[in-house]
Protein backbone atom coordinates (compact mmCIF):
# COMPACT_ATOMS: atom_id res chain seq x y z
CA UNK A 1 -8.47 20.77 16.22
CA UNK A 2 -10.19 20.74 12.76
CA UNK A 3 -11.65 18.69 10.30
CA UNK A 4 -8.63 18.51 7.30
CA UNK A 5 -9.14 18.68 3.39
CA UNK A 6 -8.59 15.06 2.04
CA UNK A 7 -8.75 14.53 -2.09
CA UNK A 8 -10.47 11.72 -3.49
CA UNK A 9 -9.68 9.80 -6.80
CA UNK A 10 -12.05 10.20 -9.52
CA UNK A 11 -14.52 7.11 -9.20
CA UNK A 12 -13.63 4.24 -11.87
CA UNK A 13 -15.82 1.02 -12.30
CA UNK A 14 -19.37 0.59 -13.89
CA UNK A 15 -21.70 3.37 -13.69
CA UNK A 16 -24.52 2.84 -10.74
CA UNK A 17 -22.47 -0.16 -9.03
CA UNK A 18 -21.62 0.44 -5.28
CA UNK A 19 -18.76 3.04 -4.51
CA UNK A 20 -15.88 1.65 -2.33
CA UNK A 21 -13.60 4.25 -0.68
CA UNK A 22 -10.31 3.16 0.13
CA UNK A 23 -8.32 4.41 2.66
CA UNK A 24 -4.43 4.48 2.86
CA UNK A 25 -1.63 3.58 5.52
CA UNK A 26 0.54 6.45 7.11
CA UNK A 27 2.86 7.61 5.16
CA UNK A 28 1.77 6.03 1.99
CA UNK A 29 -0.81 6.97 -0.64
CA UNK A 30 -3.35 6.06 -2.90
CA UNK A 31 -0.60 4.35 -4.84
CA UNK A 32 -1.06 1.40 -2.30
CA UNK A 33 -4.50 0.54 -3.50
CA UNK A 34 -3.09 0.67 -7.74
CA UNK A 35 -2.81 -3.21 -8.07
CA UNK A 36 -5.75 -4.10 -6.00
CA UNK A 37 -8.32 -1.11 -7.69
CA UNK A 38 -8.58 -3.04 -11.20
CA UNK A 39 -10.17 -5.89 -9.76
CA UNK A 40 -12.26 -4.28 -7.79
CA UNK A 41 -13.42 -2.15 -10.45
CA UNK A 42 -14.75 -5.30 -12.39
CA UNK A 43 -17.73 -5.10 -9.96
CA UNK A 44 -17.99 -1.52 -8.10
CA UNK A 45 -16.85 1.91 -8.25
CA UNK A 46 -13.39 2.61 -6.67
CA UNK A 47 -12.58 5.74 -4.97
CA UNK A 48 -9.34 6.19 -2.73
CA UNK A 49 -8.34 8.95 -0.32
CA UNK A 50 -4.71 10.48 0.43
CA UNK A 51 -4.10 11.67 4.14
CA UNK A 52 -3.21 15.18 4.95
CA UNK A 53 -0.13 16.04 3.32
CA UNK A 54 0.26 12.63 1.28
CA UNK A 55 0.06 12.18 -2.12
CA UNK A 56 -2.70 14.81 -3.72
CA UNK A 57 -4.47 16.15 -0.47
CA UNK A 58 -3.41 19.49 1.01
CA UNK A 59 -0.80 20.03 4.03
CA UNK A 60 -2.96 19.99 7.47
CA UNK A 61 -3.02 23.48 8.70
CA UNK A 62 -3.73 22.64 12.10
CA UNK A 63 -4.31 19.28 14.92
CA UNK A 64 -6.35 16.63 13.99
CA UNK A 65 -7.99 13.51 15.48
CA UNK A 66 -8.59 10.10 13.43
CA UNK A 67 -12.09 11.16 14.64
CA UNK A 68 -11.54 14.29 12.71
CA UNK A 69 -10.21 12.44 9.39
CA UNK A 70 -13.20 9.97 9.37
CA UNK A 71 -14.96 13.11 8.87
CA UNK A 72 -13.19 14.25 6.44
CA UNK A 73 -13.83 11.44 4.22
CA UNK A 74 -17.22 11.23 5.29
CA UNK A 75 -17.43 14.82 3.49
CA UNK A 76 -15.64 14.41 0.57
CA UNK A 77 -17.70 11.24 0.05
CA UNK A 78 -20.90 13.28 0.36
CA UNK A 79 -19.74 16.08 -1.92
CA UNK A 80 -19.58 13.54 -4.40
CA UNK A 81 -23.41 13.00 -4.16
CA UNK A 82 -22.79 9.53 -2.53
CA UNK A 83 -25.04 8.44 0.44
CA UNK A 84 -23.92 4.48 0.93
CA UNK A 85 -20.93 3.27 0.76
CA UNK A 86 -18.14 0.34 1.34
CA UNK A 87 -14.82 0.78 2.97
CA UNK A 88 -11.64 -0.41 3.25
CA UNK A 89 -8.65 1.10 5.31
CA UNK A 90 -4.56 0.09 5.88
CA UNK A 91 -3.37 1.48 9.26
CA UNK A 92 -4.67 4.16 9.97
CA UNK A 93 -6.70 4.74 6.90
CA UNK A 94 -8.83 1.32 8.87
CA UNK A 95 -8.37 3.72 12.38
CA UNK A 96 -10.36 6.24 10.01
CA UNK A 97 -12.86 3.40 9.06
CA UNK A 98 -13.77 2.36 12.48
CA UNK A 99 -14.59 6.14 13.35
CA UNK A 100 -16.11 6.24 10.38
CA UNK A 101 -18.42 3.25 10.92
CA UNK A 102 -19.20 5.08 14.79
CA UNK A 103 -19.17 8.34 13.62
CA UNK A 104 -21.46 7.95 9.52
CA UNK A 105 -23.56 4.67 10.35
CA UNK A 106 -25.79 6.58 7.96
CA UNK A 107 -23.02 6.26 5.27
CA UNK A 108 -20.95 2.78 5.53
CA UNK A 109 -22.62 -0.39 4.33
CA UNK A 110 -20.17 -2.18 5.35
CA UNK A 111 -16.50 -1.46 6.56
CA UNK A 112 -13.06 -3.94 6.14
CA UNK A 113 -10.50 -2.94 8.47
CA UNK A 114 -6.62 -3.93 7.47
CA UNK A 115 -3.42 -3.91 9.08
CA UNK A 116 -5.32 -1.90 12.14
CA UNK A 117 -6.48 -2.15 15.49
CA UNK A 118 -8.97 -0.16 17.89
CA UNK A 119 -6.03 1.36 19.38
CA UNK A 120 -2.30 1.08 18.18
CA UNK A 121 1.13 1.64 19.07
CA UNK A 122 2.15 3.48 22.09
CA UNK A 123 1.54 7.00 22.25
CA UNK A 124 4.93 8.25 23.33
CA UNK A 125 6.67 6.58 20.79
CA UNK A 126 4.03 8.11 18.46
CA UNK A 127 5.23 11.80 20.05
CA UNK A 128 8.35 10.64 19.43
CA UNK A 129 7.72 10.02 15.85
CA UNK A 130 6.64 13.01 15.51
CA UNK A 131 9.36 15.02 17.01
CA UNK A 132 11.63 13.09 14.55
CA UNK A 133 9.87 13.61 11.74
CA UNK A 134 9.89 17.47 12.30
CA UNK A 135 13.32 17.66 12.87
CA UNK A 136 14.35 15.95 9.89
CA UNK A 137 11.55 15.48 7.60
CA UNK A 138 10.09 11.90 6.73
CA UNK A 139 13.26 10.85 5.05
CA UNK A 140 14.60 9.53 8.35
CA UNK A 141 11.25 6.87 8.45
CA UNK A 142 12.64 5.39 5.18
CA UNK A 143 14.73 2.72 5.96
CA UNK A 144 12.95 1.59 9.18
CA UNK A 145 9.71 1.74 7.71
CA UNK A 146 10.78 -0.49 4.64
CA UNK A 147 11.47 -3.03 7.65
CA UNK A 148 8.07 -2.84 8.56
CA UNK A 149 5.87 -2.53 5.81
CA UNK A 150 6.94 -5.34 3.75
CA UNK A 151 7.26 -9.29 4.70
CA UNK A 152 10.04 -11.50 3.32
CA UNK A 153 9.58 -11.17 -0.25
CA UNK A 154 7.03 -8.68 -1.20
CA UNK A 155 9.84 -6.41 -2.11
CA UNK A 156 10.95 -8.77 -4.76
CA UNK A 157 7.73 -9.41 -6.10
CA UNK A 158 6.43 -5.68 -6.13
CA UNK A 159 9.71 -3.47 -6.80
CA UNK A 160 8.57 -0.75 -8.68
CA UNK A 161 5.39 -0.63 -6.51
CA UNK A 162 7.64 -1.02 -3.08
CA UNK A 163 10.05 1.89 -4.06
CA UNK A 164 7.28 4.12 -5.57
CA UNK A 165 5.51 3.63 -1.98
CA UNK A 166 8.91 4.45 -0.03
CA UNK A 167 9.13 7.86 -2.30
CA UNK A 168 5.75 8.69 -1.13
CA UNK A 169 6.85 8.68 2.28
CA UNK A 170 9.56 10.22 1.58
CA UNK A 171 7.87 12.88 -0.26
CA UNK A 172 4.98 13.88 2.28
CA UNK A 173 5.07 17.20 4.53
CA UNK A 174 6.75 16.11 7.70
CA UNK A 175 4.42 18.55 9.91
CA UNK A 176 1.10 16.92 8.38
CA UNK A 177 2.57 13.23 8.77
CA UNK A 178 3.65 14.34 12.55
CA UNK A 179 0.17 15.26 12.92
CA UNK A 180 -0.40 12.17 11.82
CA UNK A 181 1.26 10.61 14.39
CA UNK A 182 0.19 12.88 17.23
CA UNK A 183 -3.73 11.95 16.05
CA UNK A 184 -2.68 8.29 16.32
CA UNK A 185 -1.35 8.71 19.79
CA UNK A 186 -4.57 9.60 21.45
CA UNK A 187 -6.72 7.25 19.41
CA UNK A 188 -8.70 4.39 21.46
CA UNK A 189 -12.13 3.06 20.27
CA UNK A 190 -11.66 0.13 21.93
CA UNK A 191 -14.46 0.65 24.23
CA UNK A 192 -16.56 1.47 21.30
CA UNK A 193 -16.46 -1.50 19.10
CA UNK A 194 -20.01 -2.44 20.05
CA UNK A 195 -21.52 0.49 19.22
CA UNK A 196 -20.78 -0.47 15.59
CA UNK A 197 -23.36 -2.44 14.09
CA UNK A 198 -22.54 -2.84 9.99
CA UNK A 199 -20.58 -5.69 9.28
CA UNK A 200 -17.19 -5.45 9.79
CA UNK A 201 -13.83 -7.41 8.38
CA UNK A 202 -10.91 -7.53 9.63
CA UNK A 203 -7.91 -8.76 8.05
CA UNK A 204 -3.99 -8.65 8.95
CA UNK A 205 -1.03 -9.48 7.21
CA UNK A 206 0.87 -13.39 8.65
CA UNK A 207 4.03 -11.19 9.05
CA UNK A 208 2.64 -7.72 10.61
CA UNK A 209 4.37 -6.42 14.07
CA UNK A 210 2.34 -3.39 14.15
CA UNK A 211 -1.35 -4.71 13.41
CA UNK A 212 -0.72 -8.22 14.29
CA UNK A 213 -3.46 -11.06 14.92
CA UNK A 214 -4.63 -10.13 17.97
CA UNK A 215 -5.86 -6.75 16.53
CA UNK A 216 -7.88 -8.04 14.05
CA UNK A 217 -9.54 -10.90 16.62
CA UNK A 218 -10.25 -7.89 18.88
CA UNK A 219 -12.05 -5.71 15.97
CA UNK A 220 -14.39 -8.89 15.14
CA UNK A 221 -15.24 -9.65 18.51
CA UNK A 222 -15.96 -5.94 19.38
CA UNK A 223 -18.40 -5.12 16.94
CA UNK A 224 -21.98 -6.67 16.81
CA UNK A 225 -21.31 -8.36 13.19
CA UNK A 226 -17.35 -9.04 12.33
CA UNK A 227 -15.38 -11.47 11.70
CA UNK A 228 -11.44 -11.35 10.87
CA UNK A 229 -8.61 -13.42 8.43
CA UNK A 230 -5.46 -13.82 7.23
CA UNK A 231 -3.46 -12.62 4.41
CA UNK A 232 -0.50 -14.99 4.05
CA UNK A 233 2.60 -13.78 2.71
CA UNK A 234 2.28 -10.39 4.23
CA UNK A 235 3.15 -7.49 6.57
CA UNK A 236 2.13 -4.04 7.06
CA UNK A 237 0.40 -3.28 3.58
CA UNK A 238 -1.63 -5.92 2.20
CA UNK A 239 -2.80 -4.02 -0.85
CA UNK A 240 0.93 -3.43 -2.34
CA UNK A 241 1.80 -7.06 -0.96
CA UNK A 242 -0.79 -9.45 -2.02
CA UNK A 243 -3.13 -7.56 -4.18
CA UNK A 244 -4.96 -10.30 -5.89
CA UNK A 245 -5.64 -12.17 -2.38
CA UNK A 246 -6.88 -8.97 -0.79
CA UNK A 247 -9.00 -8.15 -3.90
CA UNK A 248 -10.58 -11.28 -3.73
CA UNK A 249 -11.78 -11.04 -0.10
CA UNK A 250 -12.87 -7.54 -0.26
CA UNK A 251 -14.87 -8.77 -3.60
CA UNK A 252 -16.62 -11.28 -1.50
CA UNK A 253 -17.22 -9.20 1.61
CA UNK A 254 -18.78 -6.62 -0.14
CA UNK A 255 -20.69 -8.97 -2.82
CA UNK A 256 -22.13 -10.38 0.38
CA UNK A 257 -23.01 -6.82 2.36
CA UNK A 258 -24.43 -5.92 -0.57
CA UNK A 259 -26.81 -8.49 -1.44
C-alpha cells in the first residue's frame, strides 16, 4: 500500500476567504463539482481533487486504502500552504472525508459528507467490480452506472454535464479505478464515527440506492456534532443533479462552522 498522487484545481474565490476542497465520486471527476463551484466561490475559495487515475491526477502505481487517499489530499492541501480547511465529498470522495476528519482533525473545520456512508456496498461485489473493470476497461460501467448516478430527470436537465460525466468514466485507467474499488471493499469506519469531533453534514440524494437515507442518519448520529438532509430530486451525484440546492446548504454549513 501507498499514499497516491492526487491533483488539485487551482483555488478560485476571494483572496483570504476559507478554502473548501471538494472531493469527487468514483469514476467521475472534478467536472461534478463545475455547476456547484461558482456559487460557492461568491464566499470562499474552491479547490477540487480528481482520484487516482480520473480526470488530471496520475494512474495509481500501486494498492491503496480510502485511509491512504484522505492522506493524499491532506498533502496536497498542505503543499498548498493551507492549514484549515472545509470539505465536501460524493461517494467515495465523502469515504475520503470521514478519514480525513479521523485521520487531519488538525486540518478540517468542518466536513459535509454526500451520497456516502461509513461503510458501503459489499465487498465482493466491489472485487467483482474490479475484476470487470480490468478485463474490459471502465467502458463496461457506462450504461449501468448512468442507472445509478442520475434520478428521474437530472439527465434532462443537465445533458451536456450528464454525458461529459459518463466520458469521464469512461475515460479513467481501469487498473486505478479497480483500485478504487478494491480500497472501497475493505473500508469500515463505522466504529469510528465518534472519534470525530468537527461538525459534520450529511446529505443524500431522495432517489440514491447506493448512499441511501439510512447512511446519512448513521454518519450524524455517529459523530459527536452532525446532523444529515435531503436533496430532493436526486440520486447518486448531487453536485451534477441539483447544484444550486447543494450549493446553498454547503453555503450555510460552512457560513455557520465558520463563524
Amino acid at each position: 500500500m501507498s499514499v497516491p498522487r492526487i491533483a488539485l484545481t487551482p483555488a478560485v474565490g476571494p483572496a483570504g476567504a476559507p478554502l473548501v476542497v471538494l472531493g469527487p465520486s468514483l469514476g467521475t471527476s472534478t467536472i461534478l463539482w463545475e455547476n456547484v463551484t461558482p456559487a460557492l466561490a461568491e464566499r470562499f475559495r474552491v479547490t477540487a481533487w480528481d482520484l487516482p487515475g480520473h480526470g488530471a491526477s496520475p494512474a495509481a502505481g500501486d494498492s491503496f486504502t480510502v485511509a491512504d487517499l484522505a492522506d493524499a489530499v491532506a498533502r496536497a492541501v498542505r503543499d498548498t500552504g493551507e492549514e484549515r480547511v472545509l470539505y465536501a465529498g460524493v461517494s467515495l470522495g465523502g469515504a475520503t472525508g470521514l478519514e480525513l476528519a479521523l485521520r487531519h482533525a488538525d486540518l478540517v473545520q468542518s466536513a459535509a459528507i454526500l451520497a456516502s456512508g461509513a461503510q458501503l456496498g459489499d465487498p465482493t461485489a466491489w472485487h467483482e467490480r474490479a475484476a470487470l473493470v480490468r478485463a474490459q476497461s471502465t467502458s463496461a460501467l457506462v450504461i449501468p452506472s448512468a442507472e445509478r448516478w442520475f434520478a428521474p430527470g437530472s439527465v434532462a436537465r443537465e445533458p451536456d454535464l450528464s454525458g461529459r460525466l459518463l466520458h469521464a468514466l469512461r475515460d479513467a485507467d481501469a487498473d486505478s479505478y479497480a483500485r478504487c474499488c478494491e480500497a472501497l471493499a475493505e473500508y469500515d469506519v463505522r466504529d469510528l464515527l465518534g472519534g470525530i469531533g468537527m461538525p459534520a453534514l450529511a446529505l443524500w440524494g431522495e432517489h440514491d440506492r447506493v448512499a441511501p437515507e439510512a447512511k446519512a442518519v448513521e454518519i450524524a448520529a455517529g459523530v459527536r456534532d452532525g446532523r444529515a438532509a435531503m436533496i430532493a430530486d436526486a440520486a447518486h451525484l448531487p453536485p451534477a443533479e441539483q447544484p444550486a440546492a447543494v450549493a446553498a446548504v454547503l453555503a450555510a454549513f460552512f457560513e455557520e462552522t465558520t463563524r
